[in-house]
PDB file of N, CA and C in Angstrom:
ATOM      1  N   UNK A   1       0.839  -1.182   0.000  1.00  0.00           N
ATOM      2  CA  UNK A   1       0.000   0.000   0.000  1.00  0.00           C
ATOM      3  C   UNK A   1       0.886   1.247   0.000  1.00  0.00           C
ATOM      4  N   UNK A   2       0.848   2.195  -0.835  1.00  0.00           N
ATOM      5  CA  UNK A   2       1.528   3.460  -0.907  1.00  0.00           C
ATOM      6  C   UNK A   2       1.264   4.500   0.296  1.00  0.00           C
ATOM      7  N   UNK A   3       2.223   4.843   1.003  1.00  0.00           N
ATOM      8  CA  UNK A   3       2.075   6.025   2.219  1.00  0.00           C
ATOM      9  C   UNK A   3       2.329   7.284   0.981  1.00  0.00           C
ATOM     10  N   UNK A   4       1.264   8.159   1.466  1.00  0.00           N
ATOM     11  CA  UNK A   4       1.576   9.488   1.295  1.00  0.00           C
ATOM     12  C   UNK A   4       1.751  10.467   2.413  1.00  0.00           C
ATOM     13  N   UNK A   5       2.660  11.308   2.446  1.00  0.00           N
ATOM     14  CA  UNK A   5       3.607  11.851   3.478  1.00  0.00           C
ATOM     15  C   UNK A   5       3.058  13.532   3.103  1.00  0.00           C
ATOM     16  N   UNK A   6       2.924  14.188   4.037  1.00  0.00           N
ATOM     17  CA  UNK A   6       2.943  15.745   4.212  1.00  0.00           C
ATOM     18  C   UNK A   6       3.736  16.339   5.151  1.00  0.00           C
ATOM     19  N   UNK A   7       4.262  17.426   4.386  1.00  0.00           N
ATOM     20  CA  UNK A   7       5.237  18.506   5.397  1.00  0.00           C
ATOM     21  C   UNK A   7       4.576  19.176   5.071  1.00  0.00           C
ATOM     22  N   UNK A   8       5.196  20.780   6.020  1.00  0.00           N
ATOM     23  CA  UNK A   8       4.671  21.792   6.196  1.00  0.00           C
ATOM     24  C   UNK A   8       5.813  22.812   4.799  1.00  0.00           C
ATOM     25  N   UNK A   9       5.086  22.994   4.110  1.00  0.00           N
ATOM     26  CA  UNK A   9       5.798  24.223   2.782  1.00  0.00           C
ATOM     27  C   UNK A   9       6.406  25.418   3.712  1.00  0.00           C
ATOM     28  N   UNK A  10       7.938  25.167   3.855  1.00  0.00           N
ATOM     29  CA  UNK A  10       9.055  26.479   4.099  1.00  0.00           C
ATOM     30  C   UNK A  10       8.537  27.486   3.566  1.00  0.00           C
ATOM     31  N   UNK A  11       8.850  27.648   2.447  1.00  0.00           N
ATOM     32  CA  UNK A  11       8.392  28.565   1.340  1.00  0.00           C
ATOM     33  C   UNK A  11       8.021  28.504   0.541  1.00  0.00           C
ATOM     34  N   UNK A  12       7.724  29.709  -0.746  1.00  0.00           N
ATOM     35  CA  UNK A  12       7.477  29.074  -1.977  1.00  0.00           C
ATOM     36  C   UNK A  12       5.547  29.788  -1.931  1.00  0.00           C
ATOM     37  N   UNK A  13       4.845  29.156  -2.927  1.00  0.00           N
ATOM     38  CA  UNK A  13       3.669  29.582  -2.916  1.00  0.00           C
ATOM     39  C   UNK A  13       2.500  28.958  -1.725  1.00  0.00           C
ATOM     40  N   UNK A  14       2.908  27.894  -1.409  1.00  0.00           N
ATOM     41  CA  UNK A  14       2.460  27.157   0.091  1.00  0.00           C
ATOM     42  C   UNK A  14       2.589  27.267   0.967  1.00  0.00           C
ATOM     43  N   UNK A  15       3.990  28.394   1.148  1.00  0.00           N
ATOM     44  CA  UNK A  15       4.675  28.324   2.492  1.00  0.00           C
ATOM     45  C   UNK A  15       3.496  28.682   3.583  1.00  0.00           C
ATOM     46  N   UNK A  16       3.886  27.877   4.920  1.00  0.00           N
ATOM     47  CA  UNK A  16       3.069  27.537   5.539  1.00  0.00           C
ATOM     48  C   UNK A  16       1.974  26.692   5.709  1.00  0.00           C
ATOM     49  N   UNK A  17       1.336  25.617   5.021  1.00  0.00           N
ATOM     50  CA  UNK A  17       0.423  24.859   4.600  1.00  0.00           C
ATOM     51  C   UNK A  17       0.993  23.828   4.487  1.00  0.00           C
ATOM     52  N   UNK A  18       0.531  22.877   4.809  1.00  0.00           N
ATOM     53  CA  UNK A  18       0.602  21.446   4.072  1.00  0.00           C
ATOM     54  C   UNK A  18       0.399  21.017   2.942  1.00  0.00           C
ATOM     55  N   UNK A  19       1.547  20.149   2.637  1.00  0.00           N
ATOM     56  CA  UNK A  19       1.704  19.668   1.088  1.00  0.00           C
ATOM     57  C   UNK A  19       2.171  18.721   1.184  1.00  0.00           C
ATOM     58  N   UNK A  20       2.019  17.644   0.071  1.00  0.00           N
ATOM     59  CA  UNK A  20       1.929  16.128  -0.071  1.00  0.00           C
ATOM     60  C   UNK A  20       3.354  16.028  -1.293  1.00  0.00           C
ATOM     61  N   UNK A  21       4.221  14.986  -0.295  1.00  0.00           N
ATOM     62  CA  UNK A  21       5.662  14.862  -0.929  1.00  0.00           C
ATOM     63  C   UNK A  21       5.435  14.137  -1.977  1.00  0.00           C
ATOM     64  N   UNK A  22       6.082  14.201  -2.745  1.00  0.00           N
ATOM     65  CA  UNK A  22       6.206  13.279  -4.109  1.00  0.00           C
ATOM     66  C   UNK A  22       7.371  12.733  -4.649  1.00  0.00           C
ATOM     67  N   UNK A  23       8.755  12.741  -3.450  1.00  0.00           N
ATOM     68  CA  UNK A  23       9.807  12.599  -3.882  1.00  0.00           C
ATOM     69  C   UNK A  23      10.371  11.238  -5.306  1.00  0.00           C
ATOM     70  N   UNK A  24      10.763  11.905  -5.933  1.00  0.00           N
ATOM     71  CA  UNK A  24      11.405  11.255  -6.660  1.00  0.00           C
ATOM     72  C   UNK A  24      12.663  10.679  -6.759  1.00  0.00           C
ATOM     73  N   UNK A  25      13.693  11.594  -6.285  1.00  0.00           N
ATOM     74  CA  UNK A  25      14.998  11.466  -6.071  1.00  0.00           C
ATOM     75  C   UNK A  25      15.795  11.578  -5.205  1.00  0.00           C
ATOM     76  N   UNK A  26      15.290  10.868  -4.087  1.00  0.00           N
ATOM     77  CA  UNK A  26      16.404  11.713  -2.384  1.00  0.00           C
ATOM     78  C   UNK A  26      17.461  10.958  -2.740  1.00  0.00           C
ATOM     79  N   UNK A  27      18.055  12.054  -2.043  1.00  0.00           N
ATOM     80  CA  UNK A  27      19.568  11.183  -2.125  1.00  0.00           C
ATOM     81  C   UNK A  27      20.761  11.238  -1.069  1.00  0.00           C
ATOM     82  N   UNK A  28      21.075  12.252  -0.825  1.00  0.00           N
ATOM     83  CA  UNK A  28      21.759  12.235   0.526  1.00  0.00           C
ATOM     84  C   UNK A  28      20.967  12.975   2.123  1.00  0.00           C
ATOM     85  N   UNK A  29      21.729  12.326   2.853  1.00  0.00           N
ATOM     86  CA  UNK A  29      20.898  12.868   4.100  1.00  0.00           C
ATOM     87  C   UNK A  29      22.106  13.710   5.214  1.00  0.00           C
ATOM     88  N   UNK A  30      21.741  14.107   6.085  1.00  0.00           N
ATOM     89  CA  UNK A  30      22.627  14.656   6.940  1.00  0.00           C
ATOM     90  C   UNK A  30      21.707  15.584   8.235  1.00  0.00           C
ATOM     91  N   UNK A  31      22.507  14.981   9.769  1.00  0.00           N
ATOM     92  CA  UNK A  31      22.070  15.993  10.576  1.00  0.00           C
ATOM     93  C   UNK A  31      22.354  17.746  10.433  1.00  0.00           C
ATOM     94  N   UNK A  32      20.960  18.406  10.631  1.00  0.00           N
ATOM     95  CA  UNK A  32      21.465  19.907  10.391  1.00  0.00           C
ATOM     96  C   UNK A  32      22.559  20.147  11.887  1.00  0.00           C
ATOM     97  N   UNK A  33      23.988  20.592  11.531  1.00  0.00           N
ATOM     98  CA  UNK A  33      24.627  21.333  12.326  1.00  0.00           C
ATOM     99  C   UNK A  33      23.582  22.407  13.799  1.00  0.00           C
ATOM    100  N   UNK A  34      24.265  22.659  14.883  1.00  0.00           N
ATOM    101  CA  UNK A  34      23.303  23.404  15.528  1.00  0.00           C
ATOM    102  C   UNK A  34      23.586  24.770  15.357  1.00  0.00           C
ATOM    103  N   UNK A  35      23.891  25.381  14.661  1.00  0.00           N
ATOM    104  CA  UNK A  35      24.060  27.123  14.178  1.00  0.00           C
ATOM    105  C   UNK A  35      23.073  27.047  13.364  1.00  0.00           C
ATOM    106  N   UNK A  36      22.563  26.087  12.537  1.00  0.00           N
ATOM    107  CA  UNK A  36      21.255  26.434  12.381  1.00  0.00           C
ATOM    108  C   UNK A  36      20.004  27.014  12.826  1.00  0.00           C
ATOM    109  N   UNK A  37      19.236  28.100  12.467  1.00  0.00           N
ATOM    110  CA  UNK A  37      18.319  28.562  13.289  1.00  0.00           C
ATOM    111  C   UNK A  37      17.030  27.959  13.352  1.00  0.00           C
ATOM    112  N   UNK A  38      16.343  27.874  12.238  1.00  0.00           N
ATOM    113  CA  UNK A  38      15.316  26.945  12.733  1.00  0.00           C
ATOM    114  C   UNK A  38      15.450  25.543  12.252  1.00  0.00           C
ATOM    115  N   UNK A  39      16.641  24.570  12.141  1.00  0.00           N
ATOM    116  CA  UNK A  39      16.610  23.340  11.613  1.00  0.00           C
ATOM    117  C   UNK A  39      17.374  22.495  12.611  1.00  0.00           C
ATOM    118  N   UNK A  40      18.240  23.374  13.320  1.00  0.00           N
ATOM    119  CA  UNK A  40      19.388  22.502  14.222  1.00  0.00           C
ATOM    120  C   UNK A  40      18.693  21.144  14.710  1.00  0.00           C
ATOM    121  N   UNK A  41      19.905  20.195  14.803  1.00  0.00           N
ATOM    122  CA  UNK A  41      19.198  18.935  15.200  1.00  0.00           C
ATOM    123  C   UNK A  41      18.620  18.072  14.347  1.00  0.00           C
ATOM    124  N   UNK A  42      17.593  18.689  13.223  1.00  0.00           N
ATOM    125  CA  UNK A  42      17.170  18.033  12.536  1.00  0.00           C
ATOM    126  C   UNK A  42      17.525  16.441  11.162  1.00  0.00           C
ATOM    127  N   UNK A  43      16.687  16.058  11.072  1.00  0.00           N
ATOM    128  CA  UNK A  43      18.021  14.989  10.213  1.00  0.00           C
ATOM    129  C   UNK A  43      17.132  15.730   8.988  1.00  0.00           C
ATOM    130  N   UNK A  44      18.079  15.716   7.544  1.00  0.00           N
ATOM    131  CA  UNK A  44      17.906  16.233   6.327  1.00  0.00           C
ATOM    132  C   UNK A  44      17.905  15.543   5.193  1.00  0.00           C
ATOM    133  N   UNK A  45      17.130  15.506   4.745  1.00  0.00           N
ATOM    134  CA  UNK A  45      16.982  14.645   3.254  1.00  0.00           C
ATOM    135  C   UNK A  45      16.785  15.263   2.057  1.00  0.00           C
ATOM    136  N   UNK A  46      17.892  15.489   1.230  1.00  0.00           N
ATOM    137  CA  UNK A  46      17.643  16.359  -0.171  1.00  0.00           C
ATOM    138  C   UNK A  46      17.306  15.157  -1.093  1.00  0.00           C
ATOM    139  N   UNK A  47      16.687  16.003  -2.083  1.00  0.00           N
ATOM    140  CA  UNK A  47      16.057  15.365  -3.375  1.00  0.00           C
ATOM    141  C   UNK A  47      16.247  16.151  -4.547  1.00  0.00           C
ATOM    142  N   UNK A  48      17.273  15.880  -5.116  1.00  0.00           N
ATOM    143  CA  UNK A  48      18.652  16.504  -5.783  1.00  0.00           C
ATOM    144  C   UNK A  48      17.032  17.116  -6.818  1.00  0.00           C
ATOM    145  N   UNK A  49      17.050  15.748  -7.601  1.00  0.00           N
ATOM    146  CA  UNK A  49      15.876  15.942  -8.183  1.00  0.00           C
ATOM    147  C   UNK A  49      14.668  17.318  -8.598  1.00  0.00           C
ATOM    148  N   UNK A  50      14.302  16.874  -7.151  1.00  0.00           N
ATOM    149  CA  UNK A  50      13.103  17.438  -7.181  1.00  0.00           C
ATOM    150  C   UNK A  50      13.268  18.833  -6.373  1.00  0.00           C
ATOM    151  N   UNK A  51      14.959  19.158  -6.082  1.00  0.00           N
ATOM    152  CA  UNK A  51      14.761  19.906  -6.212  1.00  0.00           C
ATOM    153  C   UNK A  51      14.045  21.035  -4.797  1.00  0.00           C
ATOM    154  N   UNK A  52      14.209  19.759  -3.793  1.00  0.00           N
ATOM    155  CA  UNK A  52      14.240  19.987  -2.106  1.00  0.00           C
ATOM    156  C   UNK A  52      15.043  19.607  -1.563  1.00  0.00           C
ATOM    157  N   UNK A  53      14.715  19.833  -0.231  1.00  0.00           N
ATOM    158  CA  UNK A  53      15.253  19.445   1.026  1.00  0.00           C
ATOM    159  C   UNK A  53      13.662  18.883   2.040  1.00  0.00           C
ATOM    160  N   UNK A  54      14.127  17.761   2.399  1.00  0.00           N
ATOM    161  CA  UNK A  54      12.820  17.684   3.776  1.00  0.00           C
ATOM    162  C   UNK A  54      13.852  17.695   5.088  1.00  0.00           C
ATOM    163  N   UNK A  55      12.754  18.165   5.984  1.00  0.00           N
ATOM    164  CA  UNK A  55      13.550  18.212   7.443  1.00  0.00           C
ATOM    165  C   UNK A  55      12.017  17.337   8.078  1.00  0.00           C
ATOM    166  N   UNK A  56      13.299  16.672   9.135  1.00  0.00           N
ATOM    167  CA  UNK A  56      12.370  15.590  10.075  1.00  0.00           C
ATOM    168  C   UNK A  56      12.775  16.184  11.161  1.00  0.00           C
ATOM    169  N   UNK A  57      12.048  16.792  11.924  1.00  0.00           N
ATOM    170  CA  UNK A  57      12.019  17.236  13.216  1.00  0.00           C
ATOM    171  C   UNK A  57      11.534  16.515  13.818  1.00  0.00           C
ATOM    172  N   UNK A  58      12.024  15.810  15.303  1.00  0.00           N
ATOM    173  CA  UNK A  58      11.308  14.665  16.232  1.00  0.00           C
ATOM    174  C   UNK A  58      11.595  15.073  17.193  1.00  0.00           C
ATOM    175  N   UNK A  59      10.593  15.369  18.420  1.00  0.00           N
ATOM    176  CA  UNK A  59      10.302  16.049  19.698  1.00  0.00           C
ATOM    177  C   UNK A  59       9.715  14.920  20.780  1.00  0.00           C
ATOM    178  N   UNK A  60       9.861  14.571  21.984  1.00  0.00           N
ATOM    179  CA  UNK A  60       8.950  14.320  23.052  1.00  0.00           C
ATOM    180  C   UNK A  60       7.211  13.862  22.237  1.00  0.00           C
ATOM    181  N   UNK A  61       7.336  14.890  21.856  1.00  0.00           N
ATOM    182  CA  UNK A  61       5.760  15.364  21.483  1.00  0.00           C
ATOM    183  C   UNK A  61       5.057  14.353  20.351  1.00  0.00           C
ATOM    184  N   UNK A  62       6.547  14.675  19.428  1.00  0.00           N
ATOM    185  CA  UNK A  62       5.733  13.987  18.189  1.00  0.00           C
ATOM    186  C   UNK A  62       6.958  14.332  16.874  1.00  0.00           C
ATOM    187  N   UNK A  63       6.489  13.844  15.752  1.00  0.00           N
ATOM    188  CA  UNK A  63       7.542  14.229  14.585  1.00  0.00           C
ATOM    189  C   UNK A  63       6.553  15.412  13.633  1.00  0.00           C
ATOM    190  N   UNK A  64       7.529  15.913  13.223  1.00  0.00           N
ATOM    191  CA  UNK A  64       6.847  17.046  11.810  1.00  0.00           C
ATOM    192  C   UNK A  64       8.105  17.384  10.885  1.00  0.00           C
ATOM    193  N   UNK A  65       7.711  17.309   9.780  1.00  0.00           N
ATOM    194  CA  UNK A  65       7.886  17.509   8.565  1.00  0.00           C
ATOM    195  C   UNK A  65       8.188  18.934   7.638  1.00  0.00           C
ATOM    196  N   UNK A  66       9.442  19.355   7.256  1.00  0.00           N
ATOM    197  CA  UNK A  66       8.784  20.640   6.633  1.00  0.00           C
ATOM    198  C   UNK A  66      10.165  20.132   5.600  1.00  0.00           C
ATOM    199  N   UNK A  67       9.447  21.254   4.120  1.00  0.00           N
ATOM    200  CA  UNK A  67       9.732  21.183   3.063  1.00  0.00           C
ATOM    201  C   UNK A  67      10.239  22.427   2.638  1.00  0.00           C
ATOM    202  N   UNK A  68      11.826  22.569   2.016  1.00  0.00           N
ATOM    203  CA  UNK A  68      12.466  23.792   1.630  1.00  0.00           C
ATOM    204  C   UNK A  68      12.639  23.362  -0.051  1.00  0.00           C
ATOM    205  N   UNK A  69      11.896  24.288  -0.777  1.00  0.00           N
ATOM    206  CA  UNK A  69      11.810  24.433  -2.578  1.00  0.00           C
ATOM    207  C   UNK A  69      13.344  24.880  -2.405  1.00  0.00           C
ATOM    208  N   UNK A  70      14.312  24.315  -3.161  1.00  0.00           N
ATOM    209  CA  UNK A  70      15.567  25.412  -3.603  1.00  0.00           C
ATOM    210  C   UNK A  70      15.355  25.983  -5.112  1.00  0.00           C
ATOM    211  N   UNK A  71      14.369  26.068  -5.021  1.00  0.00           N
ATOM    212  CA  UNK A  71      13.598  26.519  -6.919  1.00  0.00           C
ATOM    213  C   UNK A  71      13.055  28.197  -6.261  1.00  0.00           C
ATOM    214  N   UNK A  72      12.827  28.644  -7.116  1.00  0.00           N
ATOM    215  CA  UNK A  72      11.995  29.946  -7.344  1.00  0.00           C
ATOM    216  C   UNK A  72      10.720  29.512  -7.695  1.00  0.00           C
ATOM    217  N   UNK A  73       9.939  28.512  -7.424  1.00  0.00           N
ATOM    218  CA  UNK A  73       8.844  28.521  -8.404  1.00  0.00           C
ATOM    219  C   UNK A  73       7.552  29.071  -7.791  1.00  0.00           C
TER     220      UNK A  73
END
């Protein structure tokens, strides 16, 4: 059965809203460094591709999702 996954749109014309991933191409991952301001900690998954980045933020609380376009679109 296919999972479909939503983060929260960084930016871009969504930013702020939820949107449904469609990755095609992830490819490398990496924890964000902590000089990061709002990502530190996070683990990172680009999608050379398509042309993102997802961040997995995981808290006590719960996990969330957000999505950085490196596009202008």
């Amino acid at each position: 059965m296919k999972q479909i996954a939503l983060a929260r749109a960084v930016n871009g014309p969504h930013a702020g809203h939820q949107v449904k991933l469609a990755l095609t191409d992830p490819d490398s991952n990496e924890v964000v460094p902590s000089v990061s301001p709002e990502f530190k900690g996070d683990f990172l998954l680009t999608s050379q591709g398509d042309e993102e980045q997802i961040y997995d933020h995981v808290t006590p609380e719960g996990q969330s999702l957000s999505v950085l376009s490196l596009t202008r679109r």
